[in-house]
Protein backbone atom coordinates (compact mmCIF):
# COMPACT_ATOMS: atom_id res chain seq x y z
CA UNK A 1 -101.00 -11.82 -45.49
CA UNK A 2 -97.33 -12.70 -46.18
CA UNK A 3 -94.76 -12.93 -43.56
CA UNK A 4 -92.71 -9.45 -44.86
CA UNK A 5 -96.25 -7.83 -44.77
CA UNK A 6 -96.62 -9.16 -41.15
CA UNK A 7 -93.23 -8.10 -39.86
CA UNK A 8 -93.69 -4.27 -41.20
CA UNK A 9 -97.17 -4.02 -39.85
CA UNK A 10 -95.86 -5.00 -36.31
CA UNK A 11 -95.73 -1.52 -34.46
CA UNK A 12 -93.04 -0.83 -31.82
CA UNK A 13 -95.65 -1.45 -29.02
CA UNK A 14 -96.73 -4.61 -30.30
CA UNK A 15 -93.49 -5.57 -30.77
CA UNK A 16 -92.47 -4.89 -26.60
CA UNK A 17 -95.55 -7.21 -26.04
CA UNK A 18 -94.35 -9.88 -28.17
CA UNK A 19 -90.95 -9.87 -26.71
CA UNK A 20 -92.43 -10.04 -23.50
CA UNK A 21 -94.97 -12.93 -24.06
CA UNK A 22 -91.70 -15.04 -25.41
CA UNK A 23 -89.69 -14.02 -22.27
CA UNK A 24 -92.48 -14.73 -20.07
CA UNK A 25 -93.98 -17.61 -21.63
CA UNK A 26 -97.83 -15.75 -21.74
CA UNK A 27 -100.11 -12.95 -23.03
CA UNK A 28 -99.87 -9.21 -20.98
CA UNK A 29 -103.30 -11.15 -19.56
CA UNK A 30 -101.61 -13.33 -18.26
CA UNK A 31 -102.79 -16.16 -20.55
CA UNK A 32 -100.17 -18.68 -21.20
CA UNK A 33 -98.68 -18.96 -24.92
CA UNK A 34 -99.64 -22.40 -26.61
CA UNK A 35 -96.07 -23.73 -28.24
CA UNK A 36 -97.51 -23.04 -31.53
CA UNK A 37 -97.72 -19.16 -30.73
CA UNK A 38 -94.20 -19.25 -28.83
CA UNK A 39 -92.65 -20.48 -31.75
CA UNK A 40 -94.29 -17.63 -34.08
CA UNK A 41 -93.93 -14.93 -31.90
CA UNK A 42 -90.55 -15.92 -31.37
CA UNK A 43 -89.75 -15.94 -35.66
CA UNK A 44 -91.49 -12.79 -35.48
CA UNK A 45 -89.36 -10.95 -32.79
CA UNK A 46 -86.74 -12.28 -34.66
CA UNK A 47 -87.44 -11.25 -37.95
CA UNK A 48 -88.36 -7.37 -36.33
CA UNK A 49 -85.15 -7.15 -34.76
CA UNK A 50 -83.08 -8.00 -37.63
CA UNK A 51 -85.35 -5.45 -39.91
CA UNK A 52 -85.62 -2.43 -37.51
CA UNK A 53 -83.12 -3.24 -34.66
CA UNK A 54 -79.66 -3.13 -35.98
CA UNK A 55 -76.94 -4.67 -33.79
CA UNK A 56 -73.72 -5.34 -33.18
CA UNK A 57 -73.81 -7.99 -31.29
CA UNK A 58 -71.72 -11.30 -31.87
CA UNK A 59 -74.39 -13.86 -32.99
CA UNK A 60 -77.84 -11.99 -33.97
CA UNK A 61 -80.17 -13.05 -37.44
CA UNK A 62 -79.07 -10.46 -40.50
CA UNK A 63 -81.72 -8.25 -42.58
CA UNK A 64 -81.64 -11.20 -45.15
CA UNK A 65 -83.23 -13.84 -41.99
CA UNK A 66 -79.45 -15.29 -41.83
CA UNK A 67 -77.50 -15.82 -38.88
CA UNK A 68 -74.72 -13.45 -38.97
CA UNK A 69 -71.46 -14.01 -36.66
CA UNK A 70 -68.26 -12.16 -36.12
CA UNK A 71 -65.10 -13.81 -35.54
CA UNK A 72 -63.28 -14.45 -32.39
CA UNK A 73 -60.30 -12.17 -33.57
CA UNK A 74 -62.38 -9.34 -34.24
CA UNK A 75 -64.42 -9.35 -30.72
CA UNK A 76 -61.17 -9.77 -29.29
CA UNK A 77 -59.96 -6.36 -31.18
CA UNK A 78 -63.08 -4.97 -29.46
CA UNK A 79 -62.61 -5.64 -26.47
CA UNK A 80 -59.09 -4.96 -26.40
CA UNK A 81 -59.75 -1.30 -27.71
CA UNK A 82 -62.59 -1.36 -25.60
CA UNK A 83 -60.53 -1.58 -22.16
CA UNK A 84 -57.31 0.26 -23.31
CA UNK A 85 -57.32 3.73 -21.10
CA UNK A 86 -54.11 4.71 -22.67
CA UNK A 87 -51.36 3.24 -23.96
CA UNK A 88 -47.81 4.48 -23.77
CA UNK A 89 -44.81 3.83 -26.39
CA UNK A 90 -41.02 3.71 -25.44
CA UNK A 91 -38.80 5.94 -26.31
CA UNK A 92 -35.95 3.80 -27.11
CA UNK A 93 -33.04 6.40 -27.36
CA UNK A 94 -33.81 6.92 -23.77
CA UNK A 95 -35.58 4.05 -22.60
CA UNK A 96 -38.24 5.70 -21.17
CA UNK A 97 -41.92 5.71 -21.18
């Protein structure tokens, strides 16, 4: 089976278990995950999330497996619009708000 294959047989479900043996280190059994099967469940979490989990988050892996960034100015922007609860121009005939 190849590793696209894989990733779009994974179902949601299997998917929450995955992300929680890599969080947890071990199997819903409780069995603990040899490094081998950390290390490929963690490529395949990956490679879910950046196929059926869009995000907009600052560093995350891209559709195409690359590791997409934004840049500081434009998470700045974000926040900045983000926390804004209004904003208020002067009037500056009158000098007033």
């Amino acid at each position: 089976m190849q590793f696209d294959d894989l990733v779009s047989s994974i179902t949601p479900d299997t998917f929450e278990r995955l992300l929680q043996a890599v969080e947890l280190g071990k199997w819903p059994d409780g069995v603990k995950l040899s490094d081998q099967q950390r290390e490929h469940c963690i490529q395949l979490v990956m490679a879910y999330q950046a196929r059926y989990c869009p995000s907009d988050e600052a560093f995350r892996i891209g559709a195409d497996g690359q590791l997409v960034t934004r840049s500081k100015r434009d998470m700045k922007a974000e926040l900045k619009g983000e926390n804004t609860i209004a904003s208020f121009a002067l009037n500056s005939s009158t000098n007033e708000i």
